[in-house]
N, C-alpha and C. Protein backbone atom coordinates (compact mmCIF):
# COMPACT_ATOMS: atom_id res chain seq x y z
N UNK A 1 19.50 -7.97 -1.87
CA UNK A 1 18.23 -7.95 -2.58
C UNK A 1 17.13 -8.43 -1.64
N UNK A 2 15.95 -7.55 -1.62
CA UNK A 2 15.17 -8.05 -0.61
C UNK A 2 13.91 -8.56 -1.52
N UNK A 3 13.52 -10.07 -0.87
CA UNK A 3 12.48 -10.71 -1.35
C UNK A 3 11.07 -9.78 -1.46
N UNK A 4 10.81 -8.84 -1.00
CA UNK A 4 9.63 -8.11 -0.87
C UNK A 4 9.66 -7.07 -2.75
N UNK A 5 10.76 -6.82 -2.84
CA UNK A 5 11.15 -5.85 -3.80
C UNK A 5 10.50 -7.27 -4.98
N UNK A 6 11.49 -8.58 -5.40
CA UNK A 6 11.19 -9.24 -5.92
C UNK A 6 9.74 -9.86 -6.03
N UNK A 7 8.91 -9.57 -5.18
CA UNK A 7 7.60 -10.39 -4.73
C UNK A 7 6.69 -9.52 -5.64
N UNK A 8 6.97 -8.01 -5.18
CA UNK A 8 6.37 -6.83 -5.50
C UNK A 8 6.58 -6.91 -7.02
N UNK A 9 7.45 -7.10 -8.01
CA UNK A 9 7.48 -7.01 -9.12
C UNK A 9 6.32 -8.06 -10.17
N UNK A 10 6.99 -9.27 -9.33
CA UNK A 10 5.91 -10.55 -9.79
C UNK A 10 4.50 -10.69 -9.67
N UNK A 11 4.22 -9.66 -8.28
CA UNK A 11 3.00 -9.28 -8.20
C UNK A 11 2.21 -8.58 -9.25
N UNK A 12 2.97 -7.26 -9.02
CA UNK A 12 2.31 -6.52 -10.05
C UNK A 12 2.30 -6.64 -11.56
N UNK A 13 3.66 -7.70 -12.29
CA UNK A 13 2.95 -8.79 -13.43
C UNK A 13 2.05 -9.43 -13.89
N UNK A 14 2.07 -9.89 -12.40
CA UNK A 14 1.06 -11.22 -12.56
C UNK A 14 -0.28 -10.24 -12.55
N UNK A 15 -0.43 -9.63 -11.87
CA UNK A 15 -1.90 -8.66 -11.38
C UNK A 15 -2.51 -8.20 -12.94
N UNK A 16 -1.50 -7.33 -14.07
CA UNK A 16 -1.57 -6.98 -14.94
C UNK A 16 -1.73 -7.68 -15.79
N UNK A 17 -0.94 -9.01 -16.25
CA UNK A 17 -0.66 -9.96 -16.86
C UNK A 17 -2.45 -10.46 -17.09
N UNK A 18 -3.31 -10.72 -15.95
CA UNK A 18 -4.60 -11.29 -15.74
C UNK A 18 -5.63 -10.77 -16.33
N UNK A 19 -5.52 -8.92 -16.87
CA UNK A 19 -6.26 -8.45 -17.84
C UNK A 19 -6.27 -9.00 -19.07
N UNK A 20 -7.62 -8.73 -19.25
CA UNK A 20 -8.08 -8.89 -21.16
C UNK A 20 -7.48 -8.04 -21.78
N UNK A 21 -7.43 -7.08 -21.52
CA UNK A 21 -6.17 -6.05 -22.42
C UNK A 21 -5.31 -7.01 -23.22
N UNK A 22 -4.43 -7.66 -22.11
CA UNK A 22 -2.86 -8.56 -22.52
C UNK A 22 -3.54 -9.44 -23.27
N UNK A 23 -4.41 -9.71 -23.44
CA UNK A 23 -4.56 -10.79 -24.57
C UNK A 23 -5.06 -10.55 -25.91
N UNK A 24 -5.02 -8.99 -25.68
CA UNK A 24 -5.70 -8.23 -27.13
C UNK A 24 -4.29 -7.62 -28.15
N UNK A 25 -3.01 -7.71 -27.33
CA UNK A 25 -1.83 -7.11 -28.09
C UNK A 25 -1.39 -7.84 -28.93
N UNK A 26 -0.92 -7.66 -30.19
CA UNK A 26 -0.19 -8.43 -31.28
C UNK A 26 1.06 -8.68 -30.56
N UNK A 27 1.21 -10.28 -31.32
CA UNK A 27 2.70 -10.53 -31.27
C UNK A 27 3.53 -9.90 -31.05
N UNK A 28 4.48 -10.19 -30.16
CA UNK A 28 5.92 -9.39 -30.34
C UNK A 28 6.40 -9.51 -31.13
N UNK A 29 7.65 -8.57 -31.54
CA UNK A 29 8.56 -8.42 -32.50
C UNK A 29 9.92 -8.74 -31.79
N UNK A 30 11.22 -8.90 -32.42
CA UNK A 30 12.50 -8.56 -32.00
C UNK A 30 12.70 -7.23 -31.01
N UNK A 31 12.08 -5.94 -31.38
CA UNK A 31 12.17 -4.90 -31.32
C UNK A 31 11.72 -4.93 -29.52
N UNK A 32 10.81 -5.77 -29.55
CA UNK A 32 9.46 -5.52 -28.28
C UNK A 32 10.45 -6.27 -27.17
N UNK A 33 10.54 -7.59 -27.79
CA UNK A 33 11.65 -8.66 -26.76
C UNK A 33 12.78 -7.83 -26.36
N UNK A 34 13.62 -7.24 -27.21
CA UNK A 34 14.95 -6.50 -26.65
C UNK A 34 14.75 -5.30 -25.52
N UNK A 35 13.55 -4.55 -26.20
CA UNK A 35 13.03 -4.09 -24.94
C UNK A 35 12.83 -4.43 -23.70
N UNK A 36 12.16 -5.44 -23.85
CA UNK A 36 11.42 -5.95 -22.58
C UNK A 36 13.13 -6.37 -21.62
N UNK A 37 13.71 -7.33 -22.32
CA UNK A 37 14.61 -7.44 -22.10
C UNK A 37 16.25 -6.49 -21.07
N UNK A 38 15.88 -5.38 -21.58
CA UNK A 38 16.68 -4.41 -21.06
C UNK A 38 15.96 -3.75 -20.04
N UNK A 39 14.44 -3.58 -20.04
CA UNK A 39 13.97 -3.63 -19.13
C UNK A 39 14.20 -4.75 -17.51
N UNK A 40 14.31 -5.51 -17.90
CA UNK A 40 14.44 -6.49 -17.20
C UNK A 40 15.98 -6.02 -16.34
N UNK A 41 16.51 -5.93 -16.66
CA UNK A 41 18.06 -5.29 -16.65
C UNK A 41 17.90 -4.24 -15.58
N UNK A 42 17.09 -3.36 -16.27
CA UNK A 42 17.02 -2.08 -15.43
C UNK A 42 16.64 -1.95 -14.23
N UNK A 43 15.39 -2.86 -14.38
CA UNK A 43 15.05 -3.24 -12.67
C UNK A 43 15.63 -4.46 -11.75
N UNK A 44 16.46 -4.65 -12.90
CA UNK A 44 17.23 -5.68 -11.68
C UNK A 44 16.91 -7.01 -11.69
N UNK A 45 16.12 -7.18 -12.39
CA UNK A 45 14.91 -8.75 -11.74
C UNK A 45 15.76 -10.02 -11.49
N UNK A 46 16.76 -10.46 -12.75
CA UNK A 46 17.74 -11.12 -11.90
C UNK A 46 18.37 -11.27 -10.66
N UNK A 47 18.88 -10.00 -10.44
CA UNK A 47 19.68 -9.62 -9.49
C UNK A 47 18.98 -9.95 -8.13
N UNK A 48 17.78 -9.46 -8.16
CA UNK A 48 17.14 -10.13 -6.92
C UNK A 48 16.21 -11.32 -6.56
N UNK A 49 15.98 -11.63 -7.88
CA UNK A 49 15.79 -12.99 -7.97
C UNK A 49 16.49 -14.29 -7.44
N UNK A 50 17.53 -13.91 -7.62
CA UNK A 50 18.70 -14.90 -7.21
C UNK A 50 19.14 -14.51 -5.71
N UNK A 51 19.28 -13.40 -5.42
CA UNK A 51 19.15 -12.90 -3.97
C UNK A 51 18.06 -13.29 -2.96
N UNK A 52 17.37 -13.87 -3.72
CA UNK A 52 16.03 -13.88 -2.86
C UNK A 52 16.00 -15.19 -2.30
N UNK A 53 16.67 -16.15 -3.02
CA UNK A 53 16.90 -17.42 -2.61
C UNK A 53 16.95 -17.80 -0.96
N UNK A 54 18.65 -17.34 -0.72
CA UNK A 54 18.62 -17.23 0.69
C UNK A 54 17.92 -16.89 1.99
N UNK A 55 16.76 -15.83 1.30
CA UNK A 55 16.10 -14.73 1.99
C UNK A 55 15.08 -15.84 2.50
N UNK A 56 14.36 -16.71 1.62
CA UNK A 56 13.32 -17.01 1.52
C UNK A 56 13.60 -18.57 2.35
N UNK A 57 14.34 -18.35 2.10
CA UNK A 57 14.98 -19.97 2.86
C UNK A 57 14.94 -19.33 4.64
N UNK A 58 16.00 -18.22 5.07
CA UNK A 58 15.85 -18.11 6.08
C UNK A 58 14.70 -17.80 6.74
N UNK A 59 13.68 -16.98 6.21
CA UNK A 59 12.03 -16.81 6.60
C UNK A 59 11.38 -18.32 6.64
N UNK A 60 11.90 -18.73 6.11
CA UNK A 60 11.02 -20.69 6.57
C UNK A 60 11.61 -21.27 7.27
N UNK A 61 12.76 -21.33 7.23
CA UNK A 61 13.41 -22.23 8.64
C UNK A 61 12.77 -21.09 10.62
N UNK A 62 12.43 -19.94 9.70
CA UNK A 62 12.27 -19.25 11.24
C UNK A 62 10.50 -19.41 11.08
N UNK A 63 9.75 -19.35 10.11
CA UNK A 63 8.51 -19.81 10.62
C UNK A 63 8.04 -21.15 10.99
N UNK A 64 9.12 -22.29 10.56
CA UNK A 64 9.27 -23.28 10.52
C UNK A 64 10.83 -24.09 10.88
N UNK A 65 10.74 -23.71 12.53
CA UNK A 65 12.20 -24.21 12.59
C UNK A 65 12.34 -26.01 12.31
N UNK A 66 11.37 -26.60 12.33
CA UNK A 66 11.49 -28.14 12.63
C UNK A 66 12.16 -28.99 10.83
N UNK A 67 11.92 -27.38 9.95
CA UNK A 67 12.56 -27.91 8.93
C UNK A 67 14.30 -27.81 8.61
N UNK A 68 14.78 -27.12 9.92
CA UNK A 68 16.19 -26.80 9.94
C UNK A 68 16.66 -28.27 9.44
N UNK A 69 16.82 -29.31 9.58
CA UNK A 69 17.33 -30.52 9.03
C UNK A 69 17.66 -30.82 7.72
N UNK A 70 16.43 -29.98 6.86
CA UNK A 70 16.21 -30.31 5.08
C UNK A 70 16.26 -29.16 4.76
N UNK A 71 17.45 -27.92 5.20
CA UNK A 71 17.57 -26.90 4.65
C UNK A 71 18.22 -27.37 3.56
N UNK A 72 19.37 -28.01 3.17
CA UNK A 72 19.83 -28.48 1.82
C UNK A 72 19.12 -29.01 0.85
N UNK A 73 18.48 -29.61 1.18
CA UNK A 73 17.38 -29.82 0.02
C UNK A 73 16.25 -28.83 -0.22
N UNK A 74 16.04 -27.98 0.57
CA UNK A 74 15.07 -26.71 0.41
C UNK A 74 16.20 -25.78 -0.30
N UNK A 75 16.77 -25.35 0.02
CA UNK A 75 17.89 -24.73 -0.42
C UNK A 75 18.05 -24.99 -2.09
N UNK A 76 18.23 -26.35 -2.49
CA UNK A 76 18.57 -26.57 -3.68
C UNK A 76 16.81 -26.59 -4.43
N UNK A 77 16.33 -26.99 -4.00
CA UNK A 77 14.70 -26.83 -4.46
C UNK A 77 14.35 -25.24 -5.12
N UNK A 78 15.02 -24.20 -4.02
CA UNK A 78 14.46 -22.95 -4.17
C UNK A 78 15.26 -22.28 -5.67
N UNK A 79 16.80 -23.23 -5.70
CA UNK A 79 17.87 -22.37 -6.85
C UNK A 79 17.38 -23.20 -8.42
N UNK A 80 16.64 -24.71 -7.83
CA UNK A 80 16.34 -24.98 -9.05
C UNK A 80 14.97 -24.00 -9.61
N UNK A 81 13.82 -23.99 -8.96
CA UNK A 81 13.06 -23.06 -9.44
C UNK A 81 13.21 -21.89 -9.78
N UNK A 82 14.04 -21.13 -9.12
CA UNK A 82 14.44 -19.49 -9.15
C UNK A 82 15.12 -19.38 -10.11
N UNK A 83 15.93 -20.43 -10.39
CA UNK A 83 17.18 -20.12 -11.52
C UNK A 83 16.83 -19.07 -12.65
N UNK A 84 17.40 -18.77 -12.74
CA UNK A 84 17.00 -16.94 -13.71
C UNK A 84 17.02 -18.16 -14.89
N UNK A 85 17.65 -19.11 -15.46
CA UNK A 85 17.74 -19.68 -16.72
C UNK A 85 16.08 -20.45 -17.10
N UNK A 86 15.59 -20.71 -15.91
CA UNK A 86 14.06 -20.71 -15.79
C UNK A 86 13.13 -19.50 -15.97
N UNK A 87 13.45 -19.07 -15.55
CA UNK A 87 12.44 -17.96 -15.08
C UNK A 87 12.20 -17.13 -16.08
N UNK A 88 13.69 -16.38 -16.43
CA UNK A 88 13.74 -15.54 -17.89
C UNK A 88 12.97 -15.86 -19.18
N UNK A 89 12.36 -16.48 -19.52
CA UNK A 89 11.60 -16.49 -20.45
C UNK A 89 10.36 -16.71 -20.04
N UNK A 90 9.88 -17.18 -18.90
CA UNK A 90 8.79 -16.44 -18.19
C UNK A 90 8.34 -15.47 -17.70
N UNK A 91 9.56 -14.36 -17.29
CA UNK A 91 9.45 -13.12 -17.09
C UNK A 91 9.30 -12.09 -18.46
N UNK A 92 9.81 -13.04 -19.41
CA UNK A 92 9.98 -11.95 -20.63
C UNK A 92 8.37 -12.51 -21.39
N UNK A 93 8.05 -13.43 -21.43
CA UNK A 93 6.42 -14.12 -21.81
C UNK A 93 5.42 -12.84 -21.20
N UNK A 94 5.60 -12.80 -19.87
CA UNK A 94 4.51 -11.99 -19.09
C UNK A 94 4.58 -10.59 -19.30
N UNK A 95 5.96 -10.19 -19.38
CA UNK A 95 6.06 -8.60 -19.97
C UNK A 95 5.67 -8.53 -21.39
N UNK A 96 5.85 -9.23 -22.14
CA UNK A 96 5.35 -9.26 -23.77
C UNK A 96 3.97 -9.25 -23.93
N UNK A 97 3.09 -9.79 -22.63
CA UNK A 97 1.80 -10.25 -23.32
C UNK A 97 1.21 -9.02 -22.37
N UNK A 98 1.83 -8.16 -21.50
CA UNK A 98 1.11 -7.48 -20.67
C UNK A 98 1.29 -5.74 -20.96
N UNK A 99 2.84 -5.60 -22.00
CA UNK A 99 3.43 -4.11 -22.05
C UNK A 99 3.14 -4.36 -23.35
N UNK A 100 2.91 -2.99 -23.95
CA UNK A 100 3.12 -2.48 -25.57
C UNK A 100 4.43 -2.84 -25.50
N UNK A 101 5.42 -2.25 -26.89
CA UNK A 101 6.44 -1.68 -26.57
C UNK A 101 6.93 -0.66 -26.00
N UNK A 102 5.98 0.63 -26.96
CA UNK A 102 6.15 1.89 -26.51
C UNK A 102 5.81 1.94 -24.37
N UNK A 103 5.27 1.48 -24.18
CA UNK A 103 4.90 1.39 -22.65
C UNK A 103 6.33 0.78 -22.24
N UNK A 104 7.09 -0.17 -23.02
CA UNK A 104 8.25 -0.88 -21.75
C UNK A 104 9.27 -0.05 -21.93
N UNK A 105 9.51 0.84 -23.39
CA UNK A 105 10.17 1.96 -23.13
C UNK A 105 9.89 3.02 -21.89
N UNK A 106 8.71 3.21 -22.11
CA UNK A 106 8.53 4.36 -21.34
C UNK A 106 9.01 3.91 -19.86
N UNK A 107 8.39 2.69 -19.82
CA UNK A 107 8.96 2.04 -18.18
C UNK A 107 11.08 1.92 -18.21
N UNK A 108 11.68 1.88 -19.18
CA UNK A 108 12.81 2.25 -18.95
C UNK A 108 13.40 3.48 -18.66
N UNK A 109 12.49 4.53 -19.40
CA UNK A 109 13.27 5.67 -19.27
C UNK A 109 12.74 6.19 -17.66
N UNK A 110 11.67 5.44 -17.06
CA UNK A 110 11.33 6.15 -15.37
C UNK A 110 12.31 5.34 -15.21
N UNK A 111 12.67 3.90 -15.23
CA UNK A 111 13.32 3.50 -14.14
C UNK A 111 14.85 3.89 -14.15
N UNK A 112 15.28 4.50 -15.35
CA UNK A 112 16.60 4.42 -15.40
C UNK A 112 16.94 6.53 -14.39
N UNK A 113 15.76 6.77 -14.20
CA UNK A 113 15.19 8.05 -13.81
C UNK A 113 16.31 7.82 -12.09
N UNK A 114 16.82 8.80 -11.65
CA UNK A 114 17.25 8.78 -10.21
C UNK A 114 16.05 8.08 -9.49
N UNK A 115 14.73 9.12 -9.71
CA UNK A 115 13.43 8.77 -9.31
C UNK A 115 13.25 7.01 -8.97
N UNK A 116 13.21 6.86 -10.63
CA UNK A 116 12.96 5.38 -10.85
C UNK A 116 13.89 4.58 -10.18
N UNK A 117 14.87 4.50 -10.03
CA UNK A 117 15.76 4.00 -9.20
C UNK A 117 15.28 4.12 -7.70
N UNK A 118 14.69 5.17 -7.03
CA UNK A 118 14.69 5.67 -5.48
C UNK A 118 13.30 4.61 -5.61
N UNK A 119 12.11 4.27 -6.82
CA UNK A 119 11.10 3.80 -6.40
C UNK A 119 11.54 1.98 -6.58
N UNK A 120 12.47 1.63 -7.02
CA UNK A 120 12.92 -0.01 -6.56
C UNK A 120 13.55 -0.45 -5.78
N UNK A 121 13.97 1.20 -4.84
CA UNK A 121 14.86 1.32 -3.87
C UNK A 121 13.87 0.97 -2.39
N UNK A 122 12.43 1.99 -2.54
CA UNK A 122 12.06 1.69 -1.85
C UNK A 122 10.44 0.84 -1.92
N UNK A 123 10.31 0.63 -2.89
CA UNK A 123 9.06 -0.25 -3.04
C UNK A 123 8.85 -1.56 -2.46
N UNK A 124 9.63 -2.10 -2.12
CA UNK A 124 10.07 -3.44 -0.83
C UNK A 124 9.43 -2.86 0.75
N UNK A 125 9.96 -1.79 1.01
CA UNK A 125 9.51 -0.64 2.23
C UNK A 125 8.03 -0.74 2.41
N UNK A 126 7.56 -0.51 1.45
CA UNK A 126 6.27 0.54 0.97
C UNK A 126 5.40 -0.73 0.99
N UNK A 127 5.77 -1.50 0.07
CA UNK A 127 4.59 -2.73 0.30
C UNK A 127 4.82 -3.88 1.36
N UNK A 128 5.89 -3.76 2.39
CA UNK A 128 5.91 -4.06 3.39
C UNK A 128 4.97 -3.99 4.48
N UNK A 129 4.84 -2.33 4.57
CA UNK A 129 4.18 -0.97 5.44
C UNK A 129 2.68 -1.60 5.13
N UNK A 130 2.85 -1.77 3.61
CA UNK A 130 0.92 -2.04 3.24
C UNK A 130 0.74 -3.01 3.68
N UNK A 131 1.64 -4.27 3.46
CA UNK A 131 0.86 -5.54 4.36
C UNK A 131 1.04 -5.74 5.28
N UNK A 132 1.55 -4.84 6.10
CA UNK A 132 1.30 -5.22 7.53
C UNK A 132 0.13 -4.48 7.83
N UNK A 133 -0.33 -3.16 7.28
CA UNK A 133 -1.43 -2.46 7.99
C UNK A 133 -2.34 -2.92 7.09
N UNK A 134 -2.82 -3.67 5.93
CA UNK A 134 -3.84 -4.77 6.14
C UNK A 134 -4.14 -5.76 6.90
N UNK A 135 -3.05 -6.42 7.01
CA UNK A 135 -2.95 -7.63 8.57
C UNK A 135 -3.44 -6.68 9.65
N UNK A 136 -3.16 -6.19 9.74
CA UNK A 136 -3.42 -5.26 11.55
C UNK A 136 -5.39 -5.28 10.60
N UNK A 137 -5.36 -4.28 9.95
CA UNK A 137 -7.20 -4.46 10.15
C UNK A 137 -7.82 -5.51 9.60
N UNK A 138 -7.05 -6.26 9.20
CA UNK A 138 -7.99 -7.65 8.83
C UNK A 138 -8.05 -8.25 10.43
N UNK A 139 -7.00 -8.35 11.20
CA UNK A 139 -6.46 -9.10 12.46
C UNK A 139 -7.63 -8.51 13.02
N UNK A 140 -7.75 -7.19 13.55
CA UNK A 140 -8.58 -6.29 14.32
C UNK A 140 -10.00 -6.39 13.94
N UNK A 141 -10.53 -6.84 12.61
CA UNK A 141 -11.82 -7.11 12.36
C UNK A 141 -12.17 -8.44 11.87
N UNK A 142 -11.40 -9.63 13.15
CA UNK A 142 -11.81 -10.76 12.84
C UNK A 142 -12.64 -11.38 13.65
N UNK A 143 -13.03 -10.50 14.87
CA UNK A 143 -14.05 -11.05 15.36
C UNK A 143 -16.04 -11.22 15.30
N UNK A 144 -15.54 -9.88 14.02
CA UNK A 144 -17.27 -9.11 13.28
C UNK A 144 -17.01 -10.64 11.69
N UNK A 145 -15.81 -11.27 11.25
CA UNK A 145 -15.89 -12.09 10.53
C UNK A 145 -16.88 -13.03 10.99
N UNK A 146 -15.83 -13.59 12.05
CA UNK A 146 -16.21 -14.82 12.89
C UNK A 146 -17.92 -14.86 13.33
N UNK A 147 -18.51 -13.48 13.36
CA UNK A 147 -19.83 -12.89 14.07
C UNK A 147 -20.59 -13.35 13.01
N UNK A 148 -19.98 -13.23 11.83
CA UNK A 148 -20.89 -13.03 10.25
C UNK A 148 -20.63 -14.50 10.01
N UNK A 149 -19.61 -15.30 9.96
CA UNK A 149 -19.62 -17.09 9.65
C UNK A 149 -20.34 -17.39 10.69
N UNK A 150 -20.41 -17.14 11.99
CA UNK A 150 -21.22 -18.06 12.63
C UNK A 150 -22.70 -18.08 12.13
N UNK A 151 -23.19 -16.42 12.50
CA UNK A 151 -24.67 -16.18 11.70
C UNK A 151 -24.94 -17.21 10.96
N UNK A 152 -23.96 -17.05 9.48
CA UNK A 152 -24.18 -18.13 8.52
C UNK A 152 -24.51 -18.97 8.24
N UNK A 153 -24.04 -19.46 9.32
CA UNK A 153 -23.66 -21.59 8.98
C UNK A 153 -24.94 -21.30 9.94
N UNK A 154 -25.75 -20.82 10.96
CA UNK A 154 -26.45 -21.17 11.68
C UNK A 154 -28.03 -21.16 11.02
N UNK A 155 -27.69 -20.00 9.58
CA UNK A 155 -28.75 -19.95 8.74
C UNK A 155 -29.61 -18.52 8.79
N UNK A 156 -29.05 -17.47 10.07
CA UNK A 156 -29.81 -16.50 10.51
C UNK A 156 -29.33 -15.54 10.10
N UNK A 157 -29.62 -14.19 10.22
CA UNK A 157 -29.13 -13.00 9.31
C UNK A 157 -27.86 -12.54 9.65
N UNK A 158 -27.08 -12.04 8.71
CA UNK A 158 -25.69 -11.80 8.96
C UNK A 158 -25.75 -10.64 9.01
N UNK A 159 -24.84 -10.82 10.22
CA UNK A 159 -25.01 -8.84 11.14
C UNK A 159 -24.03 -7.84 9.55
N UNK A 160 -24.45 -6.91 9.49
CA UNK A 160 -23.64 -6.19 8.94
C UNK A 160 -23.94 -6.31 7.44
N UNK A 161 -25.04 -7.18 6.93
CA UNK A 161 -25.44 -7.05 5.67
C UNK A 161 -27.10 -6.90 6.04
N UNK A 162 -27.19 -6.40 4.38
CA UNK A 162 -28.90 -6.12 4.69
C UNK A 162 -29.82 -6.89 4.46
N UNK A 163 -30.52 -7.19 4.51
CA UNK A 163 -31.81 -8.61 4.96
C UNK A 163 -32.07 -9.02 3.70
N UNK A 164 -32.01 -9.80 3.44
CA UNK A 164 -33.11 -10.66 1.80
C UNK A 164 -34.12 -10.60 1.83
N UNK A 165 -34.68 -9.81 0.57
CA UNK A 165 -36.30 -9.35 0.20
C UNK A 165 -36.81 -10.82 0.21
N UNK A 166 -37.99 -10.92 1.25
CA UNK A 166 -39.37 -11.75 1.04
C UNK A 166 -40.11 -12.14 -0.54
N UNK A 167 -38.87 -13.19 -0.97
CA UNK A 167 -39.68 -13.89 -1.86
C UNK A 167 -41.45 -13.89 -2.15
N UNK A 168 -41.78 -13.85 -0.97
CA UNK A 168 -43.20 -14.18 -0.73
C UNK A 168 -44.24 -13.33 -0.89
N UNK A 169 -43.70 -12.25 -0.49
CA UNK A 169 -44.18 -10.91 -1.07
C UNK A 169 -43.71 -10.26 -2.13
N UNK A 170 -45.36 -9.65 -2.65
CA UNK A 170 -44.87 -9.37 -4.63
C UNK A 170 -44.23 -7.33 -3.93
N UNK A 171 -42.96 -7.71 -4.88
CA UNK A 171 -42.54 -6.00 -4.86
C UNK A 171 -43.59 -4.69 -4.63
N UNK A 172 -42.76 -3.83 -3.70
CA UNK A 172 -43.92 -2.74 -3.76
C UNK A 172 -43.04 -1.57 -4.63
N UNK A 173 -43.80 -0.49 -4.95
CA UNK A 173 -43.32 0.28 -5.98
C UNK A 173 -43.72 1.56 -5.32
């Protein structure tokens, strides 16, 4: 299970979850929860949830080797938070307040789709690909940043935006 696949799901929860929409849907029902529920199933979210543990542990000891010492206690830190017995009713909270029902059906029958399957197969890939080629042009246009904070703080016009109308002068028409 790759942490990117898992990241990508929570993302796009959470992203959705943040609309006013989700706070305009009635209560769930039994009906909505079991859904959501088997949903949950379908994409796995356990499954790589708990997979992700290890993953996430070895990406910090390598961006951070000096913590190799307190991998056991990072280690157990990461299974107490992750624990699906946590999580699961936070995952099922955020799908309830963010999917109809009819919508988490519909999201079962793509994912249970070959399709739907090939897109949790490779959606880890895909939003990999994307954040690295944002990093590359954020990386590549940090020196027109740096051009525009210095301007700033110095109080003088920032290259690349357009000038502030003269208070002082009344509008022309």
């Amino acid at each position: 299970m790759r942490p990117t696949r898992l990241l990508t799901l929570v993302a796009l929860t959470l992203a959705v979850a943040a609309t006013p929409i989700a706070a305009q849907q009635p209560a769930p029902d039994a009906a909505h929860r079991a859904a959501v529920q088997r949903l949950l199933q379908v994409t796995r979210v356990r499954e790589m949830t708990e997979g992700n543990i290890e993953t996430m542990l070895a990406a910090q000891l390598r961006q951070m080797p000096q913590l190799a010492p307190y991998a056991g206690v990072l280690r157990d830190f990461y299974r107490e938070q992750m624990d699906w017995k946590v999580l699961e009713p936070e995952f099922m909270r955020v799908y309830l307040e963010v999917f109809t029902e009819p919508e988490v059906r519909e999201l079962i029958v793509f994912y249970e789709t070959p399709l739907g399957q090939k897109m949790l197969t490779k959606l880890p890939a895909l939003m990999a690909k994307s954040n690295e080629l944002s990093t590359r042009r954020l990386q590549a246009a940090m020196p027109q940043l740096m051009e525009r904070m210095q301007a700033a703080m110095q109080g003088g016009v920032v290259p690349g935006t357009p000038p502030k109308p003269d208070s002082t002068r009344p509008p022309t028409s």
